[in-house]
C-alpha atoms as a PDB file:
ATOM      1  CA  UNK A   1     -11.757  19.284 -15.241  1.00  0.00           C
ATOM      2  CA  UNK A   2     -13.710  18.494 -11.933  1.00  0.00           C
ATOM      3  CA  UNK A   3     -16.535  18.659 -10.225  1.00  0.00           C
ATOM      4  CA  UNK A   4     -17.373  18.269  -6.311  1.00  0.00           C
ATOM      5  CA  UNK A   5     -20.638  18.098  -4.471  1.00  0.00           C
ATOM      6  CA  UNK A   6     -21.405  17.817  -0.791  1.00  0.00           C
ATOM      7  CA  UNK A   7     -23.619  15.899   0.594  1.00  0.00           C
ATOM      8  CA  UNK A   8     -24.541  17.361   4.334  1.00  0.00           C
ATOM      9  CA  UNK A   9     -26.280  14.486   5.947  1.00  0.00           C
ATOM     10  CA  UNK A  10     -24.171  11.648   4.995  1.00  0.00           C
ATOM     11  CA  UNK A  11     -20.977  14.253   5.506  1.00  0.00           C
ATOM     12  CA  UNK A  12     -19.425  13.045   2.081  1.00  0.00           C
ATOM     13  CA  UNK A  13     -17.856  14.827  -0.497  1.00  0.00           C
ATOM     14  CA  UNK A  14     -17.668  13.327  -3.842  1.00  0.00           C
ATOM     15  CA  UNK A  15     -14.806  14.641  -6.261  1.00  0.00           C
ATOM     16  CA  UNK A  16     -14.989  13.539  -9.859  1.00  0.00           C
ATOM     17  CA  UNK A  17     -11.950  14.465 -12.476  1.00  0.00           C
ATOM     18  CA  UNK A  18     -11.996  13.914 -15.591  1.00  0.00           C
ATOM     19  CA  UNK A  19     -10.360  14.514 -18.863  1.00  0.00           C
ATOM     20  CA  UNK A  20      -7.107  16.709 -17.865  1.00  0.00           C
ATOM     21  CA  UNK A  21      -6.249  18.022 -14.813  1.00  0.00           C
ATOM     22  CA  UNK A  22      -3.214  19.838 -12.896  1.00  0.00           C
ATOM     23  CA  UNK A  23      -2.617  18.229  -9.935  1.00  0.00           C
ATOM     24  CA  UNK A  24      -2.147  20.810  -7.230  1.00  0.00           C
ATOM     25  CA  UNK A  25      -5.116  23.038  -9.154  1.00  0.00           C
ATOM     26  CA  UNK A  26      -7.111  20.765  -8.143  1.00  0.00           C
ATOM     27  CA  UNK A  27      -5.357  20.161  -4.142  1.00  0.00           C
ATOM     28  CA  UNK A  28      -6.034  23.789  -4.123  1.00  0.00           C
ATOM     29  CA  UNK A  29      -9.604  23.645  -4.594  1.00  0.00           C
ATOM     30  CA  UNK A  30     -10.126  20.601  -2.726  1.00  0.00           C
ATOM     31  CA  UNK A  31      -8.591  22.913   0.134  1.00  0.00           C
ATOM     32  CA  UNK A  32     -11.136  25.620  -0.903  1.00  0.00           C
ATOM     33  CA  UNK A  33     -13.588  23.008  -0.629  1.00  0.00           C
ATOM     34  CA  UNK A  34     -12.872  22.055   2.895  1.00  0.00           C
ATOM     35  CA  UNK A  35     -13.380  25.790   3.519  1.00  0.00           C
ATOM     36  CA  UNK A  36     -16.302  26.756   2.026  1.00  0.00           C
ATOM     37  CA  UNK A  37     -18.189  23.194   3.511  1.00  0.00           C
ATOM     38  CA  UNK A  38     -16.950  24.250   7.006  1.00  0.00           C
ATOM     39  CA  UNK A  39     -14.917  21.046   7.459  1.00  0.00           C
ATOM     40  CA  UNK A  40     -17.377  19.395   9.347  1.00  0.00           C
ATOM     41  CA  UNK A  41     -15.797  16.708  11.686  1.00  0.00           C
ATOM     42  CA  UNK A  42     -15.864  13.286  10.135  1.00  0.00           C
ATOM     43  CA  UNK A  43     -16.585  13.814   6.972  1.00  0.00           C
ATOM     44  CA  UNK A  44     -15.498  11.047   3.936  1.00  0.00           C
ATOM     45  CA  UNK A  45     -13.920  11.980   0.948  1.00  0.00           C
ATOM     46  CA  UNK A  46     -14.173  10.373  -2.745  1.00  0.00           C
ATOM     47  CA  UNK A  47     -11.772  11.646  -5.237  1.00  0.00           C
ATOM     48  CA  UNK A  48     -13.701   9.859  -8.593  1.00  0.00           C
ATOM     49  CA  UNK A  49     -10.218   8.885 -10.840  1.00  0.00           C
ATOM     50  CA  UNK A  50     -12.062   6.877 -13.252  1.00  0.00           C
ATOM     51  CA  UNK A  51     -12.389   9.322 -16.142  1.00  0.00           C
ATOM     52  CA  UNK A  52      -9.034  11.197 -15.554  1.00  0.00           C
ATOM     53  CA  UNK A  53      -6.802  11.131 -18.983  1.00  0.00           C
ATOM     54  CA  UNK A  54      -3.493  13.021 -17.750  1.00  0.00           C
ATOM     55  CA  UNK A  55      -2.106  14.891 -14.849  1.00  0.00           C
ATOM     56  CA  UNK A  56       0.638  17.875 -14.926  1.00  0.00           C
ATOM     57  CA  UNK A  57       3.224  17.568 -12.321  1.00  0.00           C
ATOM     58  CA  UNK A  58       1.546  14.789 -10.033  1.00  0.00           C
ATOM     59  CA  UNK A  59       4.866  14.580  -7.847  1.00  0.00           C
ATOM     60  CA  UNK A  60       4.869  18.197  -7.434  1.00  0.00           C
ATOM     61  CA  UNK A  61       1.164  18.268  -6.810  1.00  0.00           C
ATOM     62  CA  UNK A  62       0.997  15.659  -3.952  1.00  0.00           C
ATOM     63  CA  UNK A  63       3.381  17.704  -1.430  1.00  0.00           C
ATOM     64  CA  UNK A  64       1.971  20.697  -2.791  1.00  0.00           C
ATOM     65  CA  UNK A  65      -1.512  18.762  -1.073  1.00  0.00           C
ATOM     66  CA  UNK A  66       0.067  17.542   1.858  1.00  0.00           C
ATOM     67  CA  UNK A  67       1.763  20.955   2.521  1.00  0.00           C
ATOM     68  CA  UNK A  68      -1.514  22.527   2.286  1.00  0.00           C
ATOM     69  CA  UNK A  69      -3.478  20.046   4.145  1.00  0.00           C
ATOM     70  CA  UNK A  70      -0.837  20.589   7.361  1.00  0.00           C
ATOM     71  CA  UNK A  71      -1.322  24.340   7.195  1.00  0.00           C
ATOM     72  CA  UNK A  72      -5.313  23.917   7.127  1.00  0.00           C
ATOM     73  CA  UNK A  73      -5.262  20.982   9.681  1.00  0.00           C
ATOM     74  CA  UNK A  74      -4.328  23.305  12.215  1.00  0.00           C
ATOM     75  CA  UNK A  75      -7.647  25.875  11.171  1.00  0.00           C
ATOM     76  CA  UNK A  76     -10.084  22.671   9.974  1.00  0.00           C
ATOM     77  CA  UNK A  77     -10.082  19.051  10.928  1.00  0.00           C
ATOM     78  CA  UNK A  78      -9.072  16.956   8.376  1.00  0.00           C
ATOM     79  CA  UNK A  79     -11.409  14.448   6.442  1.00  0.00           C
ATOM     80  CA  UNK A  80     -11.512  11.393   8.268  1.00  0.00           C
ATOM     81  CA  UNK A  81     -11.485   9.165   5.455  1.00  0.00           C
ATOM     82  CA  UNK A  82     -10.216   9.703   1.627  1.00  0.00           C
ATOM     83  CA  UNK A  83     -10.513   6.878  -0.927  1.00  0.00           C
ATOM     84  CA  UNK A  84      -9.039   7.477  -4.020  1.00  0.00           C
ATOM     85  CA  UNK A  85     -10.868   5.571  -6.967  1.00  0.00           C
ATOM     86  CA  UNK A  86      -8.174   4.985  -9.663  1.00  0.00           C
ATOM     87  CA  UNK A  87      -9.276   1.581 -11.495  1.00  0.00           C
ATOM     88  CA  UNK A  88      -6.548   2.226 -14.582  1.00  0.00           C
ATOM     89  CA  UNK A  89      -2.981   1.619 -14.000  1.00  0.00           C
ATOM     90  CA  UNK A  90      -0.960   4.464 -14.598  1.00  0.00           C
ATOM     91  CA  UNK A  91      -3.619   6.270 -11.975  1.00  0.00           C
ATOM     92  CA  UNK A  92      -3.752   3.905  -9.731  1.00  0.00           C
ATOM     93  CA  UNK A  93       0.551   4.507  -9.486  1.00  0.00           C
ATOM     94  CA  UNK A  94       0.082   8.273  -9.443  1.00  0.00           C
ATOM     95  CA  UNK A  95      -2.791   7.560  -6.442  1.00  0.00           C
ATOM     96  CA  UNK A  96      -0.237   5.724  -4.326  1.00  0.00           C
ATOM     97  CA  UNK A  97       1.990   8.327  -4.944  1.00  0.00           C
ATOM     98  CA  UNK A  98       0.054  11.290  -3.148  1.00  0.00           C
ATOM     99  CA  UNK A  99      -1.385   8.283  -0.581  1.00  0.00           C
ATOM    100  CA  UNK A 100       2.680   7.630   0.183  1.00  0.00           C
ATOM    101  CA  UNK A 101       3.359  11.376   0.413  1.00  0.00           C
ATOM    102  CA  UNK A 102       0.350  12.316   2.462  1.00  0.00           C
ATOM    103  CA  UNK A 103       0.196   9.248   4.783  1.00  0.00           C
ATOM    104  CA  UNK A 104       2.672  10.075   7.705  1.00  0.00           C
ATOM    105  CA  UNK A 105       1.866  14.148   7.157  1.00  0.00           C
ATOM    106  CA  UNK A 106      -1.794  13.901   7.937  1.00  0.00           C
ATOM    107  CA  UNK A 107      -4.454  12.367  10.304  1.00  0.00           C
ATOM    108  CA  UNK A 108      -6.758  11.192   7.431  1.00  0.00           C
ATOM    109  CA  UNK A 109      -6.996   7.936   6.649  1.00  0.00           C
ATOM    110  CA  UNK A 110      -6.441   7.417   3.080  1.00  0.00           C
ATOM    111  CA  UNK A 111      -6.611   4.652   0.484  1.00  0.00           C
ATOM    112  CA  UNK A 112      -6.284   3.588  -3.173  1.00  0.00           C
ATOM    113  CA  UNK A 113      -9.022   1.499  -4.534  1.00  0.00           C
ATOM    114  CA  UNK A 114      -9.484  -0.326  -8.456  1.00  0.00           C
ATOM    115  CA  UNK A 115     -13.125  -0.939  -7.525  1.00  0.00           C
ATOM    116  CA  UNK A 116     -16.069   0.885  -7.104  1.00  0.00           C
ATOM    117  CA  UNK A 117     -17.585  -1.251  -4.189  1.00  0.00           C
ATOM    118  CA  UNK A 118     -14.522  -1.140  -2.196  1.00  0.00           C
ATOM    119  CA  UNK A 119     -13.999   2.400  -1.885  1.00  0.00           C
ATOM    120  CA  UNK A 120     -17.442   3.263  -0.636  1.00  0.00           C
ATOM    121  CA  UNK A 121     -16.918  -0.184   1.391  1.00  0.00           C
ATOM    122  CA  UNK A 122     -13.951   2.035   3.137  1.00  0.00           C
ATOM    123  CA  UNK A 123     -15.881   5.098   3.580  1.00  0.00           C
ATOM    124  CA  UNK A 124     -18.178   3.229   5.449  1.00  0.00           C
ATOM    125  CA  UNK A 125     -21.435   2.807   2.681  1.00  0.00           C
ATOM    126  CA  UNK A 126     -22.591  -0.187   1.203  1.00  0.00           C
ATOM    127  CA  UNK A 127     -22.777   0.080  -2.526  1.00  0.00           C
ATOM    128  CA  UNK A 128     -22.039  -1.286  -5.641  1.00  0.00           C
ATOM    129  CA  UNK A 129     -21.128   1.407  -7.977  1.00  0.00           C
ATOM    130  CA  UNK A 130     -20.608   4.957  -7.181  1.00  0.00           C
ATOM    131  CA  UNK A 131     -22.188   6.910  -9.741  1.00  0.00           C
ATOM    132  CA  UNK A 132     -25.709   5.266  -8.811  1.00  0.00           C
ATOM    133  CA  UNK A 133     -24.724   5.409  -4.571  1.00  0.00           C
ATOM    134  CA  UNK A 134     -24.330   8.871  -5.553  1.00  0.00           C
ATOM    135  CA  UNK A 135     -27.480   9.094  -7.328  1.00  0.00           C
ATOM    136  CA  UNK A 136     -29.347   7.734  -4.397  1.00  0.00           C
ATOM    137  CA  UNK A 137     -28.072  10.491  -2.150  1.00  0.00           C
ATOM    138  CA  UNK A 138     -29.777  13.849  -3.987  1.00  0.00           C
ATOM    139  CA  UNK A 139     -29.121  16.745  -4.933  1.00  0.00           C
ATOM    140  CA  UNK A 140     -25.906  17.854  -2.969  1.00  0.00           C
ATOM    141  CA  UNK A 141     -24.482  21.268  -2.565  1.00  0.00           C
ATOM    142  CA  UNK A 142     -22.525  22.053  -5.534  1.00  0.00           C
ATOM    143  CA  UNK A 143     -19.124  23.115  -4.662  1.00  0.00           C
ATOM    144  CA  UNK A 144     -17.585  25.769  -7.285  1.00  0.00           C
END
């Protein structure tokens, strides 16, 4: 499962899996995402790994991503940032997968973090923990 809501004045969206997911399901909607938001130009991306259990087909699904995100790059800027927050292990190695798949295919810049401070560190906010940062921000635009 996941959820993703936009906020529009700090141009951040904020992914969260958790439980089970299928890897390029979920590209896919992040690409819908992009869409429906209209893609605004430097925008920041958090995909929220800390409550994910399993993944099906996470090589598959990371070029699936990066095909996707070529195609659309062309239509919609990319993200300028994406921080991946994977804090367990066997995450964190499927994270530097897609990061390794995605990083000479598209403009974003992308990273892997363990900890909660240094991923919003990278998107450029100054927090401790993410699920109070995102808190602070509102009520953001559900994205369905």
């Amino acid at each position: 499962m996941y959820a993703a809501t936009y906020f529009d004045a700090q141009k951040f969206l904020h992914v969260r899996c958790s439980a089970h997911i299928h890897f390029a399901s979920l590209t896919a909607r992040i690409a819908e995402w992009l869409i429906a938001i209209d893609a605004p130009l430097g925008r920041r991306v958090l995909v929220d790994l800390r409550q994910l259990h399993s993944v099906d087909r996470p090589i598959d699904g990371s070029a699936e991503y990066v095909q996707m995100q070529r195609k659309l790059s062309c239509e919609f800027p990319s993200a300028s940032k994406l921080a991946l927050l994977a804090p367990r292990p066997e995450v964190f190695v499927l994270a530097r997968i897609f990061e390794q798949s995605a990083q000479d295919h598209l403009p974003t810049e992308i990273d892997v973090f363990r900890d909660d401070a240094d991923a919003l560190e990278f998107l450029g906010f100054a927090a401790e923990e993410v699920d109070e940062f995102v808190n602070s921000l509102g009520e953001g635009r559900e994205l369905s």
